[in-house]
N, C-alpha and C. Protein backbone atom coordinates (compact mmCIF):
# COMPACT_ATOMS: atom_id res chain seq x y z
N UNK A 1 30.03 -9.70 -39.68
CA UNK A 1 30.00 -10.61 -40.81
C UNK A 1 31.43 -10.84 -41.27
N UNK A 2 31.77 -12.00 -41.51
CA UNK A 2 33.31 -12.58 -41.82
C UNK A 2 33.25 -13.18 -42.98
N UNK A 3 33.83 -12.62 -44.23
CA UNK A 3 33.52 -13.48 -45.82
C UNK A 3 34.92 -13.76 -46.02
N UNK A 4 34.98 -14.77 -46.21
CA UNK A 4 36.64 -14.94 -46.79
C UNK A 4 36.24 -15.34 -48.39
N UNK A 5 37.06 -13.88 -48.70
CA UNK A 5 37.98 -14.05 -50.12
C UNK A 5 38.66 -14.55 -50.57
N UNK A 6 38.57 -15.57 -51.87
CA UNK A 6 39.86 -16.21 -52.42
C UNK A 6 39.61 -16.02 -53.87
N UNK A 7 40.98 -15.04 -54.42
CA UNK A 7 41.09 -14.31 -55.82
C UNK A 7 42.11 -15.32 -56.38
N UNK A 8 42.37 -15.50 -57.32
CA UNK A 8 43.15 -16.41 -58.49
C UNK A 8 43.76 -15.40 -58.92
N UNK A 9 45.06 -15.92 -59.38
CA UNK A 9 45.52 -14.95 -60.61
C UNK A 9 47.01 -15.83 -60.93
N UNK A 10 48.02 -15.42 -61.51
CA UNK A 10 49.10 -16.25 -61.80
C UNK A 10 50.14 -15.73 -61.97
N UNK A 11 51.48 -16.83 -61.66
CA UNK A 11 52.34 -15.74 -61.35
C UNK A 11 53.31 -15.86 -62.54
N UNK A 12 54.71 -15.59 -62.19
CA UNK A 12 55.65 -14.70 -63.30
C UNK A 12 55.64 -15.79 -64.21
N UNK A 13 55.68 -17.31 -63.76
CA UNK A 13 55.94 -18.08 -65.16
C UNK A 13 54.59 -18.45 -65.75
N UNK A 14 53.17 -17.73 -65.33
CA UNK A 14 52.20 -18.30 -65.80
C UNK A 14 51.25 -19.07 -65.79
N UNK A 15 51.74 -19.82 -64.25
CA UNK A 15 50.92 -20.70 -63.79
C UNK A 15 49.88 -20.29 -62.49
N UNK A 16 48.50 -20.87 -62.72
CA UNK A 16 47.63 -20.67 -61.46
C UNK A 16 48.00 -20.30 -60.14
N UNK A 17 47.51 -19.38 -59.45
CA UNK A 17 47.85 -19.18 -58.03
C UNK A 17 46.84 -18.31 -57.44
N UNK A 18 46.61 -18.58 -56.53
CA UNK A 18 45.85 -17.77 -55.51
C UNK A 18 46.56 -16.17 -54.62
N UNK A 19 46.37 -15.06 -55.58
CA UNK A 19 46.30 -13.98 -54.98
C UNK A 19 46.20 -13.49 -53.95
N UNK A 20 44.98 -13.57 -53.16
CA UNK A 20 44.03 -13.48 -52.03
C UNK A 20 43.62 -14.13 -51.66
N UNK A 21 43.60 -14.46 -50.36
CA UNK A 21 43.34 -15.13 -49.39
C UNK A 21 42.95 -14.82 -48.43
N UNK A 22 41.66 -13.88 -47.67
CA UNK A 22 41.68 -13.51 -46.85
C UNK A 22 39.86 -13.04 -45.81
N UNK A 23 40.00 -12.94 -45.01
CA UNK A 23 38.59 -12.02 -44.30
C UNK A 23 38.68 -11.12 -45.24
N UNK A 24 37.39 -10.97 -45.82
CA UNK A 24 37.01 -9.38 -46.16
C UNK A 24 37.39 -8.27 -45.55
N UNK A 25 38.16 -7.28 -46.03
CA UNK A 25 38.20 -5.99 -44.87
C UNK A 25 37.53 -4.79 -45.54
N UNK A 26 37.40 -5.17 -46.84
CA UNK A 26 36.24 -4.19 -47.05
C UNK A 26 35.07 -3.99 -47.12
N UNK A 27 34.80 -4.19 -45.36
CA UNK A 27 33.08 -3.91 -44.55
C UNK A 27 33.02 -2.36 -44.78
N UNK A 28 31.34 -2.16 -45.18
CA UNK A 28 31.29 -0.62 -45.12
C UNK A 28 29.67 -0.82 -44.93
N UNK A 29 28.86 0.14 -44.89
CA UNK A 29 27.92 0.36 -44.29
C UNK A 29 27.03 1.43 -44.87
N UNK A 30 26.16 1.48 -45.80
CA UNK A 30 24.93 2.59 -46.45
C UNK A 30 24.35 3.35 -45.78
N UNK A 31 23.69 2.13 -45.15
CA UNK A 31 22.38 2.05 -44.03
C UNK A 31 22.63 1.74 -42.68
N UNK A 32 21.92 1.92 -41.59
CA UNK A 32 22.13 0.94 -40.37
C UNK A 32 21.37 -0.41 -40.89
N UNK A 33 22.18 -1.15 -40.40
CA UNK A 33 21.18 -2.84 -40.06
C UNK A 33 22.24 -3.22 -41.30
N UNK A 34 22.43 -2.98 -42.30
CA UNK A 34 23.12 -3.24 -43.53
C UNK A 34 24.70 -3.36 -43.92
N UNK A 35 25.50 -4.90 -43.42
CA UNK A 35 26.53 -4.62 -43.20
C UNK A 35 27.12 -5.52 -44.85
N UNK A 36 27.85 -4.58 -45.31
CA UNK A 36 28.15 -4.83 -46.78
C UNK A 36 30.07 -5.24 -46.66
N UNK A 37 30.28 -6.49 -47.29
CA UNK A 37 31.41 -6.73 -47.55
C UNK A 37 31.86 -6.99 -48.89
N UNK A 38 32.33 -5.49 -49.76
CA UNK A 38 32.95 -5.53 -51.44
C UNK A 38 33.76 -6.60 -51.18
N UNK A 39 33.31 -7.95 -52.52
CA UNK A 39 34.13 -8.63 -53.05
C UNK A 39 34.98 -8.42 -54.51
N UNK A 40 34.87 -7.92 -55.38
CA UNK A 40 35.47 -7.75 -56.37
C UNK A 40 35.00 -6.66 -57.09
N UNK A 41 34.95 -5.96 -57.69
CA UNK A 41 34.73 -5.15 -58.51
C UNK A 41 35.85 -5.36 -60.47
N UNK A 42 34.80 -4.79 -61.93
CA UNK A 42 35.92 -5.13 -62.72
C UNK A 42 35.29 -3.73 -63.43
N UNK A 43 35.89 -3.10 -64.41
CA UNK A 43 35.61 -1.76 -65.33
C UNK A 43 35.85 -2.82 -66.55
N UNK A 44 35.09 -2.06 -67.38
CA UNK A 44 34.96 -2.08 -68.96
C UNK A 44 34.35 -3.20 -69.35
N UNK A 45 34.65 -3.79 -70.29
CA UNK A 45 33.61 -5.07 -70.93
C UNK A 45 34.61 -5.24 -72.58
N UNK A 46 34.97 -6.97 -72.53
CA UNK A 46 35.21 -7.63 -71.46
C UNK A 46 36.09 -7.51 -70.64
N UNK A 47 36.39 -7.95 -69.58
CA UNK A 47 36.92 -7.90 -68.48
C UNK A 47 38.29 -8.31 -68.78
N UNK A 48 39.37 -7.02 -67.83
CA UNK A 48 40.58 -7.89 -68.12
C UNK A 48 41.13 -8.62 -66.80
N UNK A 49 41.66 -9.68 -67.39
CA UNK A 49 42.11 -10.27 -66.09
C UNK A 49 43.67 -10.41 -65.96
N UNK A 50 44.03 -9.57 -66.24
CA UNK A 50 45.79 -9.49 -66.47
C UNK A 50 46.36 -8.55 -64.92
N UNK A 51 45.12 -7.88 -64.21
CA UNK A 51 45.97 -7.05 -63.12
C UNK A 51 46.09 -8.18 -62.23
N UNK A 52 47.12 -7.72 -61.37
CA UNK A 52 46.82 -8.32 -59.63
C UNK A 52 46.28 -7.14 -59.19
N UNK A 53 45.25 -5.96 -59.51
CA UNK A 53 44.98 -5.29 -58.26
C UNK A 53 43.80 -5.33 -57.75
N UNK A 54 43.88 -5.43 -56.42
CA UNK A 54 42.51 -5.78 -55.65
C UNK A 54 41.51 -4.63 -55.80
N UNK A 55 40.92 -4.79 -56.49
CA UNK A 55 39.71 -3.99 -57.32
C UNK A 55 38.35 -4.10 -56.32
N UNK A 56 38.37 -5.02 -55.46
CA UNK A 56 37.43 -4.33 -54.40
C UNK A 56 37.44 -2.91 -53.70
N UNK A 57 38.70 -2.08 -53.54
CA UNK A 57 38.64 -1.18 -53.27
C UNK A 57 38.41 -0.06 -53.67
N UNK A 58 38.19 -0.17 -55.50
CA UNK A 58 37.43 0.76 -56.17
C UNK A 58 36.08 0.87 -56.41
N UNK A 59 35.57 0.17 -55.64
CA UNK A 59 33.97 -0.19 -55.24
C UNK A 59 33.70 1.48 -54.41
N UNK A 60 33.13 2.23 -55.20
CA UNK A 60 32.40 3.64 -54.61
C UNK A 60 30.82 3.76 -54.05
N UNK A 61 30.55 2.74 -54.83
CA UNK A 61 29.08 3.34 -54.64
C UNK A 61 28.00 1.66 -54.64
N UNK A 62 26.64 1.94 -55.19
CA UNK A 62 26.28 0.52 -55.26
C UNK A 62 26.35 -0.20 -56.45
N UNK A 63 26.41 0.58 -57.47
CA UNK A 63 27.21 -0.24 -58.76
C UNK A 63 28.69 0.60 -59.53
N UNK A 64 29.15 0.04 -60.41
CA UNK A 64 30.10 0.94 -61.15
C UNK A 64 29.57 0.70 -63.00
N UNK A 65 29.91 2.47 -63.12
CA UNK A 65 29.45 2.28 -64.36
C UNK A 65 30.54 1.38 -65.52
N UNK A 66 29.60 1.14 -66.29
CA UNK A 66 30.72 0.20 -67.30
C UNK A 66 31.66 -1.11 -66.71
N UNK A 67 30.92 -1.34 -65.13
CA UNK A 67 31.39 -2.40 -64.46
C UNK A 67 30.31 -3.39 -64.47
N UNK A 68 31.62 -3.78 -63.25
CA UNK A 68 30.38 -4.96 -62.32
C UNK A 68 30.99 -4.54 -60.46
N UNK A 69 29.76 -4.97 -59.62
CA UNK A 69 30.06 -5.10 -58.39
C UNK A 69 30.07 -6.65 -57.56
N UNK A 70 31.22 -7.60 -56.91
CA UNK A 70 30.17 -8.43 -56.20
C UNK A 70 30.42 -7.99 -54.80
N UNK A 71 29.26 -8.14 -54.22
CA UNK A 71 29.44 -7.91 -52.86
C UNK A 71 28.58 -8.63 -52.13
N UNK A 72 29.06 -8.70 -50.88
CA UNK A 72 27.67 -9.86 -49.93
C UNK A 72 27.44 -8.79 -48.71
N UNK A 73 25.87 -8.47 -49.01
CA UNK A 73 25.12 -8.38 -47.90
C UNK A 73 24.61 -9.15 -46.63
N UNK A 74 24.73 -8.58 -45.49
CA UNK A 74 24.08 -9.40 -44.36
C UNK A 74 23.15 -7.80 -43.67
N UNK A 75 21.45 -7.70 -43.86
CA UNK A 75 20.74 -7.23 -43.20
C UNK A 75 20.17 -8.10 -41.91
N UNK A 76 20.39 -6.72 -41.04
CA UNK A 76 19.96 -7.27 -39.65
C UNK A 76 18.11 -7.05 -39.56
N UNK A 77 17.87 -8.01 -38.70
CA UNK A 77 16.39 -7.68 -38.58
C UNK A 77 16.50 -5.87 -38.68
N UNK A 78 14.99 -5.73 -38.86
CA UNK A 78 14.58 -4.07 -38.95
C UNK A 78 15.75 -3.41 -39.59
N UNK A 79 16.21 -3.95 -40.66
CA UNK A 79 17.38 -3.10 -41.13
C UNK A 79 16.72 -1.64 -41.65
N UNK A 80 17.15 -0.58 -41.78
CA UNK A 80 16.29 0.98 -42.05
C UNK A 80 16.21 0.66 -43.73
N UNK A 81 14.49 1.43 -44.25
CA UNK A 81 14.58 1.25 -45.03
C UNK A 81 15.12 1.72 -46.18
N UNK A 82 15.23 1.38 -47.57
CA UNK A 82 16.33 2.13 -48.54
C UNK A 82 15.49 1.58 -49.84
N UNK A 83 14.59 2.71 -50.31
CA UNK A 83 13.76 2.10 -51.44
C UNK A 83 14.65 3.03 -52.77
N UNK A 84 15.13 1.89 -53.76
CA UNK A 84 16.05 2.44 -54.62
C UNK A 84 15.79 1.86 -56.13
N UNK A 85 16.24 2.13 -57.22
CA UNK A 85 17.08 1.30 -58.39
C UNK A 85 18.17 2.22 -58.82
N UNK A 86 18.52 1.10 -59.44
CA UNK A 86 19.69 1.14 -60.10
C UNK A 86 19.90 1.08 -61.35
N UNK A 87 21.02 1.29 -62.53
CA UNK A 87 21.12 1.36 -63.44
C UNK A 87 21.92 -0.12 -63.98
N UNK A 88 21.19 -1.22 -63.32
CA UNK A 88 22.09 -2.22 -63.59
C UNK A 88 21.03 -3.58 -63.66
N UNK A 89 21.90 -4.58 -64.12
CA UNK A 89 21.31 -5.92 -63.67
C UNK A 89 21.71 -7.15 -62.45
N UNK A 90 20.73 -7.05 -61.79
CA UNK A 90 21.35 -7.56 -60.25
C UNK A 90 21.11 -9.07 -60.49
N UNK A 91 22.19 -9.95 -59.84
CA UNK A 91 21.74 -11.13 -59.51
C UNK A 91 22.12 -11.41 -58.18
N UNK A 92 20.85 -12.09 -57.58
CA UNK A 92 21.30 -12.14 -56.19
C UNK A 92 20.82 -13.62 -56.13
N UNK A 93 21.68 -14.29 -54.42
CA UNK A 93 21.51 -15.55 -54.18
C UNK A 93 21.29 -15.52 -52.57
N UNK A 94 20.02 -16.09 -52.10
CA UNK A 94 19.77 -15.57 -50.66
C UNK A 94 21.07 -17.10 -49.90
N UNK A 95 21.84 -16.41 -49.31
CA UNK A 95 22.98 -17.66 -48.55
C UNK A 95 21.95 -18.03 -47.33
N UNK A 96 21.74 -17.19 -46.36
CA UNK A 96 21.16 -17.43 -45.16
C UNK A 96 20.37 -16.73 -44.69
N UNK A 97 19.03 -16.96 -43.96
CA UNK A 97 17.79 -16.59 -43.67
C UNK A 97 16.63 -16.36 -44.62
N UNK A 98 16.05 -14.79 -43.99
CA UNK A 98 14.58 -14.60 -45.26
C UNK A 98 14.58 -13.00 -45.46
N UNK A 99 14.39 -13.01 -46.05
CA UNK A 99 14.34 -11.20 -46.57
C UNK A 99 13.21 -11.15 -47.83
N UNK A 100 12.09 -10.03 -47.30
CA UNK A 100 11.42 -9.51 -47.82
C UNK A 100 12.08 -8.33 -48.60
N UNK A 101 11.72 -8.73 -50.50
CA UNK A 101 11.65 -7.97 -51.45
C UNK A 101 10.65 -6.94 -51.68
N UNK A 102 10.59 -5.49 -51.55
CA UNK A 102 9.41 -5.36 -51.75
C UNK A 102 9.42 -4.21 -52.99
N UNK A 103 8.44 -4.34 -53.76
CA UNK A 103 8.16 -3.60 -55.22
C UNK A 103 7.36 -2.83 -55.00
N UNK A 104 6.84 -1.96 -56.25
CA UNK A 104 5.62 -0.39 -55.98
C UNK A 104 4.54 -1.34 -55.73
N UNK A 105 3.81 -2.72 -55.73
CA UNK A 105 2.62 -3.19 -55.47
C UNK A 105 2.92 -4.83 -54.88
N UNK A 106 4.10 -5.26 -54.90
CA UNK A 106 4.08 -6.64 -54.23
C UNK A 106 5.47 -6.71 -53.32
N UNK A 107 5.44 -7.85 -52.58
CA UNK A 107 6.16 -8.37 -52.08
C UNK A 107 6.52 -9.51 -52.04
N UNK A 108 7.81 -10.19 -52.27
CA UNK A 108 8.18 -11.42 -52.16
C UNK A 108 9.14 -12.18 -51.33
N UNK A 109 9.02 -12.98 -50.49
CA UNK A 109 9.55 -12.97 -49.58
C UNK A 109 10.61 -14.42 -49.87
N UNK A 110 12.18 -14.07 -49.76
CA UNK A 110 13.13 -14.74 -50.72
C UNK A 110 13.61 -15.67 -48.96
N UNK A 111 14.20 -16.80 -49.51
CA UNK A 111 14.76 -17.52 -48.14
C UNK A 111 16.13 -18.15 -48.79
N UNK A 112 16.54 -18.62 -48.04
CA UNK A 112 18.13 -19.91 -48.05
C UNK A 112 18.05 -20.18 -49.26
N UNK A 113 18.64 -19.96 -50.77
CA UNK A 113 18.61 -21.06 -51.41
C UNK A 113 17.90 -20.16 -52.86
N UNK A 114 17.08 -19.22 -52.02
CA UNK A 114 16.75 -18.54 -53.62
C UNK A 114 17.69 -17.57 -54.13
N UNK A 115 17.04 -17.72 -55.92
CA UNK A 115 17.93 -16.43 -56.29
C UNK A 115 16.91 -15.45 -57.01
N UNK A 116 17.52 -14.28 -57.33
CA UNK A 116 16.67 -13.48 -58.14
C UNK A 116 17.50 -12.74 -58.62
N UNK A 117 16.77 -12.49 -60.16
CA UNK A 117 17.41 -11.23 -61.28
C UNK A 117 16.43 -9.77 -61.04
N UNK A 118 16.93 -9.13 -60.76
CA UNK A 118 16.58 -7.68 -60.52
C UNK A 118 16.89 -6.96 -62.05
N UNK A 119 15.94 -6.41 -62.32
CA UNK A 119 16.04 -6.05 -63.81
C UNK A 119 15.95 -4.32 -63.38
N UNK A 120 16.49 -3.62 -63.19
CA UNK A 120 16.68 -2.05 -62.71
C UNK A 120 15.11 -1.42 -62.12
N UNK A 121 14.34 -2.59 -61.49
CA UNK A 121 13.00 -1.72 -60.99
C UNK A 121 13.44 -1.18 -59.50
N UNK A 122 12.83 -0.49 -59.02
CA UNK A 122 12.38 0.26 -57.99
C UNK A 122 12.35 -0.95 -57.00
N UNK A 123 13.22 -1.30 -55.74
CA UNK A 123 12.55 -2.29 -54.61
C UNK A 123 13.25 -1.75 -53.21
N UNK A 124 12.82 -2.23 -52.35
CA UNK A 124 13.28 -1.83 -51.04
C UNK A 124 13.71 -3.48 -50.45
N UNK A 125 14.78 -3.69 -49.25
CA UNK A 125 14.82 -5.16 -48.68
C UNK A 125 14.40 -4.72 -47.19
N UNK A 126 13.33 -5.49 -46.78
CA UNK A 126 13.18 -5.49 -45.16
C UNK A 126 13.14 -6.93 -44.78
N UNK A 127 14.21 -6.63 -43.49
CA UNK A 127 14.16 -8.16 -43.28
C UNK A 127 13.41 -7.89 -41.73
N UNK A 128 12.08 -8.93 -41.90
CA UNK A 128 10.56 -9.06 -40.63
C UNK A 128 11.29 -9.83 -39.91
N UNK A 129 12.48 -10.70 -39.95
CA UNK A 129 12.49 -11.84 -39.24
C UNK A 129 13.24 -11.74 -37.95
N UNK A 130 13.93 -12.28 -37.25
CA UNK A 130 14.39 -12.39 -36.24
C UNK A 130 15.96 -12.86 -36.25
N UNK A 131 16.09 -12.81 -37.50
CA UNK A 131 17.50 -13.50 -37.67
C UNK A 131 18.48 -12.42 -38.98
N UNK A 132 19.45 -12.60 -39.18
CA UNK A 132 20.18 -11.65 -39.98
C UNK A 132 20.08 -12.68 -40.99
N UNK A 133 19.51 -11.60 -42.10
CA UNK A 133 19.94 -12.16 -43.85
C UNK A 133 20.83 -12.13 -44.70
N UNK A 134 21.39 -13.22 -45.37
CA UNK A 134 22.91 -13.11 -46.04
C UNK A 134 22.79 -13.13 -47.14
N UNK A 135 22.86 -11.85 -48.49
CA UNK A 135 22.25 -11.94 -49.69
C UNK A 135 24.06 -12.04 -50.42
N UNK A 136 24.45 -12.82 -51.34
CA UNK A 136 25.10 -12.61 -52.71
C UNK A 136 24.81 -11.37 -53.73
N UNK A 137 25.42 -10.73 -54.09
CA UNK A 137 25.06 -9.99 -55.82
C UNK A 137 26.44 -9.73 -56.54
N UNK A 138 26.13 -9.87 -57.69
CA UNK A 138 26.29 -9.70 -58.27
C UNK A 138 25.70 -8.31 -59.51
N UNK A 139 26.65 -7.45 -59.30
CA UNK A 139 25.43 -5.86 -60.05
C UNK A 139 26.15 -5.42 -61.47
N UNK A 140 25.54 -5.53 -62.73
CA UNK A 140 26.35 -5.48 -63.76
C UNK A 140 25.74 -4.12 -64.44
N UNK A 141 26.57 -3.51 -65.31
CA UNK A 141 26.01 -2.24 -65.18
C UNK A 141 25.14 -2.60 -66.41
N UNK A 142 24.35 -1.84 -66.74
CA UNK A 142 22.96 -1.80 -67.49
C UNK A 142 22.44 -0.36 -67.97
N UNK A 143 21.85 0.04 -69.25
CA UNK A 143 21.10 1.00 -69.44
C UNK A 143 20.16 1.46 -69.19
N UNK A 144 19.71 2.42 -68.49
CA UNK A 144 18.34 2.53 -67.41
C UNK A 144 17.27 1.95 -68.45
N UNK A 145 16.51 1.71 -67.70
CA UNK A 145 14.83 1.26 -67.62
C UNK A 145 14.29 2.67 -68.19
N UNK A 146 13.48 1.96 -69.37
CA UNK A 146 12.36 3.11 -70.35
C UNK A 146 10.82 2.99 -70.19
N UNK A 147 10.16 3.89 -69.59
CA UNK A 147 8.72 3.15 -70.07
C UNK A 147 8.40 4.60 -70.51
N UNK A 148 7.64 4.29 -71.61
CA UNK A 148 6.90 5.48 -72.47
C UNK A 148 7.92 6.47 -72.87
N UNK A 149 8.82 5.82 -73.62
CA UNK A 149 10.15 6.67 -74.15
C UNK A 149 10.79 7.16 -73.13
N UNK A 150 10.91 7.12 -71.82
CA UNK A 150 11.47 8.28 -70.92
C UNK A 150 12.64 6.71 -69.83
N UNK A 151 13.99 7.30 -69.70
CA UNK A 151 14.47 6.74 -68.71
C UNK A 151 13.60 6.76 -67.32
N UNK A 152 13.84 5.64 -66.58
CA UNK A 152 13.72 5.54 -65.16
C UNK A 152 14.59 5.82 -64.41
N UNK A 153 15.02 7.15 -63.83
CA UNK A 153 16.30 7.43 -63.34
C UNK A 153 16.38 6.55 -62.06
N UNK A 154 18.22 6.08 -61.93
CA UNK A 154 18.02 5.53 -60.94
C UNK A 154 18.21 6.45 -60.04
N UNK A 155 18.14 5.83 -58.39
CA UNK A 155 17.84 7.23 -57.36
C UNK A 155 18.15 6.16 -56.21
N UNK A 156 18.21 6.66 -54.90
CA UNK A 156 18.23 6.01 -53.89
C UNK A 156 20.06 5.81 -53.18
């Protein structure tokens, strides 16, 4: 998978410029079938935008706390499965193919063009198809999920 990055930022007198420019090189890998390329990462709230530092590389895990993550997924058919949540709010945008969402009782099966807000539940992604799926996210951090007074730890 080849994502080209292009970061903004500005230089000594102040004016617009493009930072980054480049292939992603930060491919890394969870799962088999699951090839992940960190696009940006930011800490705290709101966000500062005063560094030049490429903050994709402080991308540890699948979200950051008191952050945000973006990163683009591409699952290969039969990618292994990884049933998880998280402590965050996901937005995702399917770029290319179909990938099955699946929850503790349904499944939804997302294609080219959709998006979805992941609100910190429990889901797994299997992609049935024959072709590799190219998901967007966006993962912002969030306070776990309560039902009946008790957090939903995340796990996975």
């Amino acid at each position: 998978m080849k994502i080209r990055r292009v970061v903004t930022s500005h230089d000594d007198k102040g004016k617009a410029v493009v930072a980054i420019d480049e292939v992603s090189r930060d491919v890394v890998s969870f799962r088999p079938g699951a090839t992940i390329a960190n696009i940006w990462s930011t800490a705290g709230f709101p966000v500062n935008n005063d560094s030049l530092k490429d903050t994709a590389k402080e991308i540890s895990g699948t979200t950051r706390a008191n952050g945000t993550v973006f990163r683009v997924i591409e699952y290969a058919p039969g990618v292994t499965p990884r049933n998880h949540r998280t402590d965050s709010i996901d937005y995702a945008v399917v770029l290319s193919g179909e990938i099955d969402m699946e929850l503790d009782n349904q499944v939804v099966t997302l294609r080219a063009g959709d998006v979805l807000v992941q609100r910190g539940t429990i889901h797994n992604w299997v992609n049935r198809s024959t072709a590799p799926c190219v998901v967007a996210f966006v993962l912002i951090d969030a306070k776990p999920v309560e039902h009946d007074g008790k957090p939903l730890a995340a796990h996975g």
